[in-house]
N, C-alpha and C. Protein backbone atom coordinates (compact mmCIF):
# COMPACT_ATOMS: atom_id res chain seq x y z
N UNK A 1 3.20 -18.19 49.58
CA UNK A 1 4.00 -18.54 48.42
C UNK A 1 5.28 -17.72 48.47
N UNK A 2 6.40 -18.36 48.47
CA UNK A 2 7.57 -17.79 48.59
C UNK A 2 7.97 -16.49 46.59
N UNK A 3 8.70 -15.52 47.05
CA UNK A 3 8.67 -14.77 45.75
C UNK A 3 9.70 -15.73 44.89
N UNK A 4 8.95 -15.33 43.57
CA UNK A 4 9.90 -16.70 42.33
C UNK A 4 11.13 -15.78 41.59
N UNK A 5 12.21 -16.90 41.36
CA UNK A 5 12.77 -16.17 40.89
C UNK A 5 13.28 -17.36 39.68
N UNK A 6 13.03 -17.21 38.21
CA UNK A 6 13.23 -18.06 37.52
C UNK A 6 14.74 -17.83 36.84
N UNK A 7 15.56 -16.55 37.66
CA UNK A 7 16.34 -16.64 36.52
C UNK A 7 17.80 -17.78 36.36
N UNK A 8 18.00 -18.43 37.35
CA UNK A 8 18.71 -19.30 37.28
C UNK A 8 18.34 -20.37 36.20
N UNK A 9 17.37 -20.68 36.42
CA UNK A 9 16.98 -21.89 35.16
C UNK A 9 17.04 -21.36 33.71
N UNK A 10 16.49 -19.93 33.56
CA UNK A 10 16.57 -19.02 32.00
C UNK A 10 18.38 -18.74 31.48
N UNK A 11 19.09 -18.39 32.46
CA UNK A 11 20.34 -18.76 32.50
C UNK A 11 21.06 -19.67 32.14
N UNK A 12 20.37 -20.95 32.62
CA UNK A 12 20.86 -22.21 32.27
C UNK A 12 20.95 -22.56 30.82
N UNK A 13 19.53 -22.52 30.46
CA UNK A 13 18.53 -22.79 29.40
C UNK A 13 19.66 -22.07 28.20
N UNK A 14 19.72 -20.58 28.39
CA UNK A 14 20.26 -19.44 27.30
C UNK A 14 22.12 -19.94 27.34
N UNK A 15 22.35 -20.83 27.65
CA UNK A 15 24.03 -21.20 28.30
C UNK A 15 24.60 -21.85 26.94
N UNK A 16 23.32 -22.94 26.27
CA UNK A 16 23.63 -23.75 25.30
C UNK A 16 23.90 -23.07 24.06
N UNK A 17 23.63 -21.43 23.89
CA UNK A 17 23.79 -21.01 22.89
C UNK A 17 25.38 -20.83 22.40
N UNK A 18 25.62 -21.47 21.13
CA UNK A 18 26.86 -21.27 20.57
C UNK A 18 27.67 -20.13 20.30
N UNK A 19 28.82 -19.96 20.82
CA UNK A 19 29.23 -18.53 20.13
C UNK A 19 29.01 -17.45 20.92
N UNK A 20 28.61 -17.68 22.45
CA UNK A 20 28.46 -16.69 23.42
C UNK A 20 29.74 -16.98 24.54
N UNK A 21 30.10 -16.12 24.79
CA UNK A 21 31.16 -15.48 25.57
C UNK A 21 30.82 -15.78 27.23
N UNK A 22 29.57 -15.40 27.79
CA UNK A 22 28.65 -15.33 28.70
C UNK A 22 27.08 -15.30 28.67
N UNK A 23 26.80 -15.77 30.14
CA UNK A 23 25.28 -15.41 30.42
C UNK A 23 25.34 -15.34 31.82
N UNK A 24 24.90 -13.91 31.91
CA UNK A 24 24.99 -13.78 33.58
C UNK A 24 23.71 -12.47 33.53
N UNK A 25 23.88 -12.36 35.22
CA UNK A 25 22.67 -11.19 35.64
C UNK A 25 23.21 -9.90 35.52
N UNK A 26 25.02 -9.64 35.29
CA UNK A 26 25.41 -8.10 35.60
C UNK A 26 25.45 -7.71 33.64
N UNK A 27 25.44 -6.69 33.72
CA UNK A 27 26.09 -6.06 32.52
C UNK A 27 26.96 -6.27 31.95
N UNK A 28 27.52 -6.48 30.95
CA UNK A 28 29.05 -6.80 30.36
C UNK A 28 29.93 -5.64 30.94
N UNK A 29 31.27 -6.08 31.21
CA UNK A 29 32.22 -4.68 31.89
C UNK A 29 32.42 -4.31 30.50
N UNK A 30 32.70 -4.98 29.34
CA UNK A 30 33.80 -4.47 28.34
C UNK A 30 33.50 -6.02 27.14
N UNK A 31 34.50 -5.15 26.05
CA UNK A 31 33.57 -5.94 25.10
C UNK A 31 34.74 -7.64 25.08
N UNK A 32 35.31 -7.79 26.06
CA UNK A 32 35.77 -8.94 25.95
C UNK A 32 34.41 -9.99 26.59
N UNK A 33 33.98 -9.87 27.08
CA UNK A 33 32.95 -10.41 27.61
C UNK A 33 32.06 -10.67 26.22
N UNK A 34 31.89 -9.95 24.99
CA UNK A 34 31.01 -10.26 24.12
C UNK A 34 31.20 -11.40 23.40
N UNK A 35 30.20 -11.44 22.25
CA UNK A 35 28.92 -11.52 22.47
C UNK A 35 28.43 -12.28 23.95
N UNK A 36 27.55 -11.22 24.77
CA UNK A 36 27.01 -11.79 26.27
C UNK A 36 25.39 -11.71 26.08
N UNK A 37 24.76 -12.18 26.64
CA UNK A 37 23.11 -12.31 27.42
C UNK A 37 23.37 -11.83 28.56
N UNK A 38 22.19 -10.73 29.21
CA UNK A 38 22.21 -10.38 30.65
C UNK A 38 20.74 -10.68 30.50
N UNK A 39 20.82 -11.49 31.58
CA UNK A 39 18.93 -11.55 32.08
C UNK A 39 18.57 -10.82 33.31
N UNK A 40 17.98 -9.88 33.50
CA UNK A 40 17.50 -8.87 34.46
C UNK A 40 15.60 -9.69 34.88
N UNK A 41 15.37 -9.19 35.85
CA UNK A 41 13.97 -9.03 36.14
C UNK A 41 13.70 -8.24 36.05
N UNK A 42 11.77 -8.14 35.58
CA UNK A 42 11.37 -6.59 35.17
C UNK A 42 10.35 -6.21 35.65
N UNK A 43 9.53 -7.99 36.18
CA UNK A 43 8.26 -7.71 36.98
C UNK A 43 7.86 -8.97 37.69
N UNK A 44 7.86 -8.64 39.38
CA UNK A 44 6.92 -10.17 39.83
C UNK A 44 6.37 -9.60 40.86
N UNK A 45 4.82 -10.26 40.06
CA UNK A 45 3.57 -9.89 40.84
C UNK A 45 3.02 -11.00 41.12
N UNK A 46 1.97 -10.65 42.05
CA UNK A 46 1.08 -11.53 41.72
C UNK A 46 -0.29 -11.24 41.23
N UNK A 47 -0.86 -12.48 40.31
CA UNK A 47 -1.29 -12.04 39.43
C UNK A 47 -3.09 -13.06 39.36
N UNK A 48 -3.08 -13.73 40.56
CA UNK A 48 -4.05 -14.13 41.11
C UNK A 48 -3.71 -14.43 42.98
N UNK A 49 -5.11 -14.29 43.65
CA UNK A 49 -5.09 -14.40 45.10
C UNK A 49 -6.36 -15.46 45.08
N UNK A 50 -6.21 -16.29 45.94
CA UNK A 50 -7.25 -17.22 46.52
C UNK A 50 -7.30 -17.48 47.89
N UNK A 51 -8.37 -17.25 49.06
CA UNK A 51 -8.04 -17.74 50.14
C UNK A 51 -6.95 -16.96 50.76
N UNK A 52 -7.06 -15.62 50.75
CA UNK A 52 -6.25 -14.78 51.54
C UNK A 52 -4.83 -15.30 50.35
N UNK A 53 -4.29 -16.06 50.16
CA UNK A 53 -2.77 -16.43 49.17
C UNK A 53 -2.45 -15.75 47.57
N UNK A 54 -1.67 -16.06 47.48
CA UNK A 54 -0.84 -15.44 46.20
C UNK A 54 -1.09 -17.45 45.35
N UNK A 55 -1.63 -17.47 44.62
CA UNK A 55 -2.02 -18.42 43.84
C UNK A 55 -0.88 -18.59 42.37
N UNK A 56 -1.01 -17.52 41.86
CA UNK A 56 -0.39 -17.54 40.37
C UNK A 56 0.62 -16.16 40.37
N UNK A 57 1.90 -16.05 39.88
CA UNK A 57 2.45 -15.16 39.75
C UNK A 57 2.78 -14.85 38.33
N UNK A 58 2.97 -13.67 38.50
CA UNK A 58 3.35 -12.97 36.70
C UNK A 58 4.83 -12.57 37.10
N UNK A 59 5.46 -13.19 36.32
CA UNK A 59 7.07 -12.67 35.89
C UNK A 59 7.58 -12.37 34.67
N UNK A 60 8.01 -11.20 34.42
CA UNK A 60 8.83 -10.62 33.53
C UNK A 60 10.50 -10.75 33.32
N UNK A 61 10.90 -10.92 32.78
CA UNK A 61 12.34 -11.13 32.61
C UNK A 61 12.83 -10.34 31.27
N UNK A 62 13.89 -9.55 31.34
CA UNK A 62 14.76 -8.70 30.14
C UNK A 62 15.54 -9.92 29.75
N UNK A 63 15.77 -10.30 28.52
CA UNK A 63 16.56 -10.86 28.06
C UNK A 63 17.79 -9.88 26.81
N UNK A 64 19.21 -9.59 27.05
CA UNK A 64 19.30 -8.41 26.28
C UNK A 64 20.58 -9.02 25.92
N UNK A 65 20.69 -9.34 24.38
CA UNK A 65 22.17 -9.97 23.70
C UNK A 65 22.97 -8.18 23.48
N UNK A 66 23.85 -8.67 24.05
CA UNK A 66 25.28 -7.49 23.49
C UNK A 66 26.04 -8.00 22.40
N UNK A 67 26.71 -7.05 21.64
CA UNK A 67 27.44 -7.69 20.91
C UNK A 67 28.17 -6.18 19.97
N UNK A 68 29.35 -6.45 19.17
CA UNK A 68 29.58 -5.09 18.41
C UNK A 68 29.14 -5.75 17.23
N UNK A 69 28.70 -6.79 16.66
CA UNK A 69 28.04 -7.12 15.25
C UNK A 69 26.55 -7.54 15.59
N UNK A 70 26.07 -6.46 14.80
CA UNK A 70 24.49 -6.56 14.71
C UNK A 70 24.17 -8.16 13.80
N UNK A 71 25.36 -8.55 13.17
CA UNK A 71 24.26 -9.87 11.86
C UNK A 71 24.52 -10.90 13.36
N UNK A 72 25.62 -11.09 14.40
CA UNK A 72 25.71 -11.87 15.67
C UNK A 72 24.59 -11.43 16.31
N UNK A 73 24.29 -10.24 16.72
CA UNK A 73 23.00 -10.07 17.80
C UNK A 73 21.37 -10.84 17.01
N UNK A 74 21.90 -10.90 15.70
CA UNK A 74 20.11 -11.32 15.68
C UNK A 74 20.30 -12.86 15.60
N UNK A 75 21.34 -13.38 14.91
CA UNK A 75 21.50 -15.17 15.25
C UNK A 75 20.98 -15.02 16.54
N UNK A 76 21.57 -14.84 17.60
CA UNK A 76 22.06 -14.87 18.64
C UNK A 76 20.89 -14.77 19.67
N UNK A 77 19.88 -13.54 19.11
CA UNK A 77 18.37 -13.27 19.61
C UNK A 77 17.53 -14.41 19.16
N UNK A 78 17.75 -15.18 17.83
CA UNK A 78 16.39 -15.46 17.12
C UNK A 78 16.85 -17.25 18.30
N UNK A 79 18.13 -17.81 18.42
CA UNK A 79 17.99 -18.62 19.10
C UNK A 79 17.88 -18.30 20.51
N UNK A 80 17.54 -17.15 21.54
CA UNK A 80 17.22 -17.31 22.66
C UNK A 80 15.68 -17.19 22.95
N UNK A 81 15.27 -16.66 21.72
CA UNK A 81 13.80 -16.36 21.35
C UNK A 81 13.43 -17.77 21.45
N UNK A 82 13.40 -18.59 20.98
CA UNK A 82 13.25 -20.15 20.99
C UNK A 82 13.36 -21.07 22.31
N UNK A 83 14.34 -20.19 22.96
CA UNK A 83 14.89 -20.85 24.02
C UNK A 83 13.74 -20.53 24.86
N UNK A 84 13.54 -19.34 25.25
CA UNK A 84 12.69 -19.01 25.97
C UNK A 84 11.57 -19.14 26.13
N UNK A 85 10.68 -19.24 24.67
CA UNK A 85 9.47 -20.11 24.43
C UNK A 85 9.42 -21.61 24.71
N UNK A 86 10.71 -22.49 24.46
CA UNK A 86 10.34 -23.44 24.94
C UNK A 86 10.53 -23.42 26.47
N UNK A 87 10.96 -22.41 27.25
CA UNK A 87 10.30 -22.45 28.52
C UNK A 87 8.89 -22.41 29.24
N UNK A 88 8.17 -21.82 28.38
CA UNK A 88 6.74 -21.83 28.43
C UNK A 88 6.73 -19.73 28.30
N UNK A 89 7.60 -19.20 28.26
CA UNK A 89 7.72 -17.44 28.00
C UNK A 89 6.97 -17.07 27.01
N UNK A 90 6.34 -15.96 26.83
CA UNK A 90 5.46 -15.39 26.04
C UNK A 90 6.16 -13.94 25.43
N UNK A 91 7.10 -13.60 24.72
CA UNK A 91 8.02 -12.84 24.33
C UNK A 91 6.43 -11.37 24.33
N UNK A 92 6.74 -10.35 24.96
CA UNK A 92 6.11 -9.20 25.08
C UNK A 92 6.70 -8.21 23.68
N UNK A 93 7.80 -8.03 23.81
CA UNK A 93 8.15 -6.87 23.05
C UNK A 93 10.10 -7.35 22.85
N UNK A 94 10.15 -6.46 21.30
CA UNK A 94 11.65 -6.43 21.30
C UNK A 94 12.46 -5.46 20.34
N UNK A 95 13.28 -5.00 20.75
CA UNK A 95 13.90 -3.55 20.40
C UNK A 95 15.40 -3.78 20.28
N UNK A 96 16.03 -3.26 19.21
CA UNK A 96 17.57 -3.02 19.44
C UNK A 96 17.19 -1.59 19.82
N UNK A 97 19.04 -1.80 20.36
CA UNK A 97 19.30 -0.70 21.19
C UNK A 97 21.20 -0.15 20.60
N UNK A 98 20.66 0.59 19.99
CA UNK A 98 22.40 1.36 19.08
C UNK A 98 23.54 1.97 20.64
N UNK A 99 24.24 1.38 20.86
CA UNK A 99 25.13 2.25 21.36
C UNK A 99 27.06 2.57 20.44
N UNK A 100 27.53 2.90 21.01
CA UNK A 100 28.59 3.26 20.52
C UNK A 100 29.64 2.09 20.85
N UNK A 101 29.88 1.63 19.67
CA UNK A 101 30.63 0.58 19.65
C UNK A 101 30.08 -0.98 19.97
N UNK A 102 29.17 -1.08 20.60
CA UNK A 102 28.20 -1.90 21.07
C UNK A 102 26.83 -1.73 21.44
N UNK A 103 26.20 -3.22 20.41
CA UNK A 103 24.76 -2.87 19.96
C UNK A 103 24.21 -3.91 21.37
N UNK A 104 22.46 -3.41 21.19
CA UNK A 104 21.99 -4.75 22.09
C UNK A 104 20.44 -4.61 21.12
N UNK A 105 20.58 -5.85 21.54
CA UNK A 105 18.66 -6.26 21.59
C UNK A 105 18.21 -6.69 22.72
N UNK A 106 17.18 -5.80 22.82
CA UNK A 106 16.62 -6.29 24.25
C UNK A 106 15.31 -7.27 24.27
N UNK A 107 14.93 -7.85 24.68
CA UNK A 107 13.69 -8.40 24.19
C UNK A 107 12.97 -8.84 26.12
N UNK A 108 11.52 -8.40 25.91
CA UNK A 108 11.28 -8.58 27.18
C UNK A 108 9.87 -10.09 26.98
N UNK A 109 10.04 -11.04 28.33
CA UNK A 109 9.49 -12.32 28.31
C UNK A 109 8.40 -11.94 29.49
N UNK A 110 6.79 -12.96 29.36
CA UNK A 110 6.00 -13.27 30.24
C UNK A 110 5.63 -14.41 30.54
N UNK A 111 5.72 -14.72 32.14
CA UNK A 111 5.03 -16.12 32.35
C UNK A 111 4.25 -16.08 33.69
N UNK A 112 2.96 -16.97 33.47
CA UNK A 112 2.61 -16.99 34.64
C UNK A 112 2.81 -18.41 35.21
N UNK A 113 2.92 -18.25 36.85
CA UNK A 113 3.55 -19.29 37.41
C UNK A 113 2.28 -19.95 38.74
């Protein structure tokens, strides 16, 4: 089984959201880029073997809205939250994150494949 990498399609998927600037895999340089989505990977395993093979894989994906207005980061979260479930994602955990001048929420996704 070749290693998966879903984030092109989660990319796609998170693209339709209104009012975003970007969606890419790097970090925002600067806040012209905001409000952005960065989707990172966080885990791919595998998560069943059959027959010597890799059968089922587990993938993790960071999904993390930037933005300098926190009432934008949670619109902004509560529709990628959606997005991502209707991918078949199982949202693990989710946290803002205070920085200076620019906030994030990070929220981390599970799927097995």
């Amino acid at each position: 089984m070749a290693l998966h990498d879903d984030k092109p399609r989660i990319v796609t998927a998170l693209s339709v959201i209104p009012g975003l600037a970007c969606v890419r895999f790097a970090w925002p340089e600067d806040k012209t880029d905001m409000p952005c989505i960065v989707v990172g990977e966080a885990s791919n395993m595998p998560a069943d073997h059959r027959d010597n093979r890799e059968r089922i894989t587990e993938l993790e994906y960071y999904v993390r809205v930037f933005s300098a207005k926190a009432a934008e980061i949670s619109c902004i979260a509560s529709e990628a939250d959606d997005i991502m479930l209707s991918l078949g994602y199982s949202r693990r955990r989710s946290q803002d994150v205070d920085g200076v001048g620019i906030r994030q929420k990070m929220m981390l996704y599970r799927i097995y494949l």
